[in-house]
Protein backbone atom coordinates (compact mmCIF):
# COMPACT_ATOMS: atom_id res chain seq x y z
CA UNK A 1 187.03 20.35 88.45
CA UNK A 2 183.91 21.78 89.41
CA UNK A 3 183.03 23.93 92.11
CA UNK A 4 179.45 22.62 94.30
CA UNK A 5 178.20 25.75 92.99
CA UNK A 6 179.05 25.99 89.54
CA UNK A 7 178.34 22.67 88.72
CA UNK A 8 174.69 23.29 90.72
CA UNK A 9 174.15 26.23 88.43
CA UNK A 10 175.50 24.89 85.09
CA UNK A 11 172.78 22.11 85.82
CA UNK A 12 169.78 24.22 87.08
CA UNK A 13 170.29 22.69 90.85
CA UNK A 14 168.84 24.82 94.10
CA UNK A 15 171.34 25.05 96.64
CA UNK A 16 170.37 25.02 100.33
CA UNK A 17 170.51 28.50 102.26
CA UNK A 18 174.20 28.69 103.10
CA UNK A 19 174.94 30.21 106.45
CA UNK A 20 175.90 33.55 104.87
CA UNK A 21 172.87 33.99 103.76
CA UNK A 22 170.73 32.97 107.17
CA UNK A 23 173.08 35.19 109.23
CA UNK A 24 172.64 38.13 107.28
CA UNK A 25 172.14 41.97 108.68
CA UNK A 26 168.57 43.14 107.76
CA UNK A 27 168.46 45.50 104.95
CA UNK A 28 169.40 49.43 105.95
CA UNK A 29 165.46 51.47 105.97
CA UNK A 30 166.80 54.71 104.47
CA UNK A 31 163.44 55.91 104.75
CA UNK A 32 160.63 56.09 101.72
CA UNK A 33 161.33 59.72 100.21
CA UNK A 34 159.26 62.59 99.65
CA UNK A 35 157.97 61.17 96.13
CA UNK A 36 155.94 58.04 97.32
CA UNK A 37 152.17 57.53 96.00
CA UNK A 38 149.59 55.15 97.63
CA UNK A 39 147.77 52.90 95.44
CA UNK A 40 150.36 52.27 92.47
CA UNK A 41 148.47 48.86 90.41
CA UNK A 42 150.25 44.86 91.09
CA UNK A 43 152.01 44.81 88.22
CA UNK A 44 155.84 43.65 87.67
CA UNK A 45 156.52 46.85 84.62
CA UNK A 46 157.46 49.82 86.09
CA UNK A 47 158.42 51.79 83.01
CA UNK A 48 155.67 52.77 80.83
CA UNK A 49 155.41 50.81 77.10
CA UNK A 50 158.30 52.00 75.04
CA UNK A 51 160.27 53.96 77.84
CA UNK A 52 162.82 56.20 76.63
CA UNK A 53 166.02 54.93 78.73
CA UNK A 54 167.82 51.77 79.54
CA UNK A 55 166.13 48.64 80.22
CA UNK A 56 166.79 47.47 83.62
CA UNK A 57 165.29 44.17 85.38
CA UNK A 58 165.44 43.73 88.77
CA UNK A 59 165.63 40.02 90.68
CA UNK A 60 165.45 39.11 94.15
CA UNK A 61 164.80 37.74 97.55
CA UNK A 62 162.68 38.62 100.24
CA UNK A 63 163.98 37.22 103.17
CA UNK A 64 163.55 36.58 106.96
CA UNK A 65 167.09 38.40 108.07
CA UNK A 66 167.37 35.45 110.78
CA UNK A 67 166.98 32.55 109.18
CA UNK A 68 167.13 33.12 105.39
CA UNK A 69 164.07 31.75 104.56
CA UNK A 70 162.25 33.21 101.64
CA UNK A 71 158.83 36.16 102.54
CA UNK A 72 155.95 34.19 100.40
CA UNK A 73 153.74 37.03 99.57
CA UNK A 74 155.91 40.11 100.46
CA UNK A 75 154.52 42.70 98.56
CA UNK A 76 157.02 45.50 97.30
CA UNK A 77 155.82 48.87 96.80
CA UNK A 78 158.28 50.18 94.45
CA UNK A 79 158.72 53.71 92.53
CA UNK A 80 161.43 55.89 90.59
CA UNK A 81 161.95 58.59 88.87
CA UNK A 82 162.11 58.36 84.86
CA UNK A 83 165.14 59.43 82.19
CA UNK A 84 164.77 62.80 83.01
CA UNK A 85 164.84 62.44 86.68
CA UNK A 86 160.99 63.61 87.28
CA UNK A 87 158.66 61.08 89.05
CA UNK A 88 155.15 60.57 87.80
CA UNK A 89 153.15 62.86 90.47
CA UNK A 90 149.45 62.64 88.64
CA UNK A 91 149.26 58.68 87.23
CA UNK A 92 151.50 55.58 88.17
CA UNK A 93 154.23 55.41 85.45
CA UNK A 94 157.13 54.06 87.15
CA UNK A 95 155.33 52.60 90.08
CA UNK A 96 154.06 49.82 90.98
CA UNK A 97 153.43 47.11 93.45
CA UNK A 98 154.20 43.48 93.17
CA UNK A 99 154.24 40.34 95.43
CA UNK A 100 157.22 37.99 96.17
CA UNK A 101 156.50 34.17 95.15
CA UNK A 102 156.63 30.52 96.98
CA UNK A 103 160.56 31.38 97.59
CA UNK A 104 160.20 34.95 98.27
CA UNK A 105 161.65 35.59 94.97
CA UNK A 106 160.38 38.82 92.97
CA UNK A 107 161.52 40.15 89.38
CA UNK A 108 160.66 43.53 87.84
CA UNK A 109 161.07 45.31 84.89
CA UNK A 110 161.72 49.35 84.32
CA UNK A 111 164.51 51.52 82.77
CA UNK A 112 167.50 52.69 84.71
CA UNK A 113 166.24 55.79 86.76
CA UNK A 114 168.05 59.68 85.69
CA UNK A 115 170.79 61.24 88.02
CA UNK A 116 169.02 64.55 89.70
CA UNK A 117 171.47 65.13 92.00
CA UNK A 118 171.70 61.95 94.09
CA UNK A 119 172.91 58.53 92.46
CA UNK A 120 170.10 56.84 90.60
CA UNK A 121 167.94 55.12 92.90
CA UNK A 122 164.82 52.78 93.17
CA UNK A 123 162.31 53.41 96.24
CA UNK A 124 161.17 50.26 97.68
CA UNK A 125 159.01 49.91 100.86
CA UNK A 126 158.42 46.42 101.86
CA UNK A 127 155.64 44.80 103.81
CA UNK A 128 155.18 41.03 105.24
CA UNK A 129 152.87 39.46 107.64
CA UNK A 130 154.46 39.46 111.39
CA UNK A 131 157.99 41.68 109.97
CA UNK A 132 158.92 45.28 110.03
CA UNK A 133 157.99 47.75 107.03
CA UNK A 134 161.15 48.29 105.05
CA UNK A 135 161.67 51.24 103.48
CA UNK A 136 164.94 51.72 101.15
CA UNK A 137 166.24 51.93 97.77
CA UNK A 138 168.47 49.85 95.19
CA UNK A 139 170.95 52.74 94.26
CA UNK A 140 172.93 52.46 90.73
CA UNK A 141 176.53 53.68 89.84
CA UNK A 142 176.45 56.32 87.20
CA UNK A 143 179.68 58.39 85.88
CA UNK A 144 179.04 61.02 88.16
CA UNK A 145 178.66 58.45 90.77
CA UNK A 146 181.00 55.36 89.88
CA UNK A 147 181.31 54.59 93.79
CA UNK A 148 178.43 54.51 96.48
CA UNK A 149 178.76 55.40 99.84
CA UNK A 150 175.97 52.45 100.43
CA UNK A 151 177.69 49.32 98.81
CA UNK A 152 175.26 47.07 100.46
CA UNK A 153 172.10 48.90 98.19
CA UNK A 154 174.31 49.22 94.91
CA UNK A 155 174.39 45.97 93.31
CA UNK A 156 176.24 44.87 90.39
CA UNK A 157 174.63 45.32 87.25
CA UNK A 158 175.53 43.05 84.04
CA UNK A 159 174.42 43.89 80.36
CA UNK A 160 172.30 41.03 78.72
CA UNK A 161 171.51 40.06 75.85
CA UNK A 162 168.00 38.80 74.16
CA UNK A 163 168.78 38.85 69.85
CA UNK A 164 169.40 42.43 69.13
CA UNK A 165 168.39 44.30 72.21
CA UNK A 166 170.38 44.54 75.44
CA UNK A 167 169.80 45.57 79.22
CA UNK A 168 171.03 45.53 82.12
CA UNK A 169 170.02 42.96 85.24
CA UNK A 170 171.08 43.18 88.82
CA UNK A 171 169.80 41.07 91.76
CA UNK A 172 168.94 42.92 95.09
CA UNK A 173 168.32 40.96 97.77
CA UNK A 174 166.16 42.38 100.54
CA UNK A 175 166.24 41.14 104.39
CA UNK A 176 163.46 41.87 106.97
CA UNK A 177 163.22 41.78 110.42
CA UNK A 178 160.44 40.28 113.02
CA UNK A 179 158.32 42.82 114.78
């Protein structure tokens, strides 16, 4: 017998906002960084055309931490570092800016950031209408890092398939509070 929610997503079928998800703690601001550039273009490619590196996309919510509901038009400054663990200090390779849809919902594309010394991370600073600026980061398990002492910004990442070529996707959900 089915689960509600498999059956709702072996058919394609929205669920309603459970309470988990209206009830949830804002997302932790770890602060933006010392690497962040103004200005990066609205585009949802962060990665340059033929990266070197491991194809990463990135889904998600923006979401009003009280209620749930979905940010229309959150825009998400977001930036990393590339293969090699430099970020891009003279163009915008590996930044951009993009804005969340009807649902709040926002997808990206890059490659899976290097290890220089921290685990690999993703900057994101997050703006909406009437909420507080969010600044944090989606942080990835690596072999030097296989555990994170932030479990709520590591997400699980699965390896996909499209014909010959894999990648990884995670979903990372981000939560914003009122001013």
């Amino acid at each position: 017998m089915f689960s509600r929610i498999a059956l709702a997503a072996t058919l394609s079928i929205p669920l309603a906002v459970s309470s988990t998800v209206a009830q949830s703690a804002p997302t932790p601001d770890v602060g933006a960084g010392p690497n962040h550039r103004p200005g990066a273009p609205f585009r949802a490619k962060l990665s340059p055309p033929l990266a070197e590196g491991t194809t990463l996309v990135v889904k998600g919510h923006v979401r009003d931490a009280d209620s749930g509901a979905g940010l229309v038009r959150a825009v998400l400054d977001v930036y990393q570092a590339d293969h090699t663990g430099r970020y891009d200090q003279r163009g915008y390779d590996y930044r951009a800016r993009l804005l969340s849809d009807e649902q709040g919902y926002f997808e990206l594309e890059t490659i899976v950031p290097s290890n220089y010394g921290p685990p690999p991370h993703i900057h994101m600073i997050v703006t909406a209408a009437g909420y507080r600026a969010l600044r944090t980061e989606m942080r990835l398990r690596d072999e030097q890092h296989p555990k994170n002492d932030r479990p709520e910004l590591t997400p699980e990442l699965v390896e996909r398939k499209r014909g010959e070529q894999s990648y990884l996707e995670g979903t990372f959900d981000l939560r914003l509070r009122r001013k």
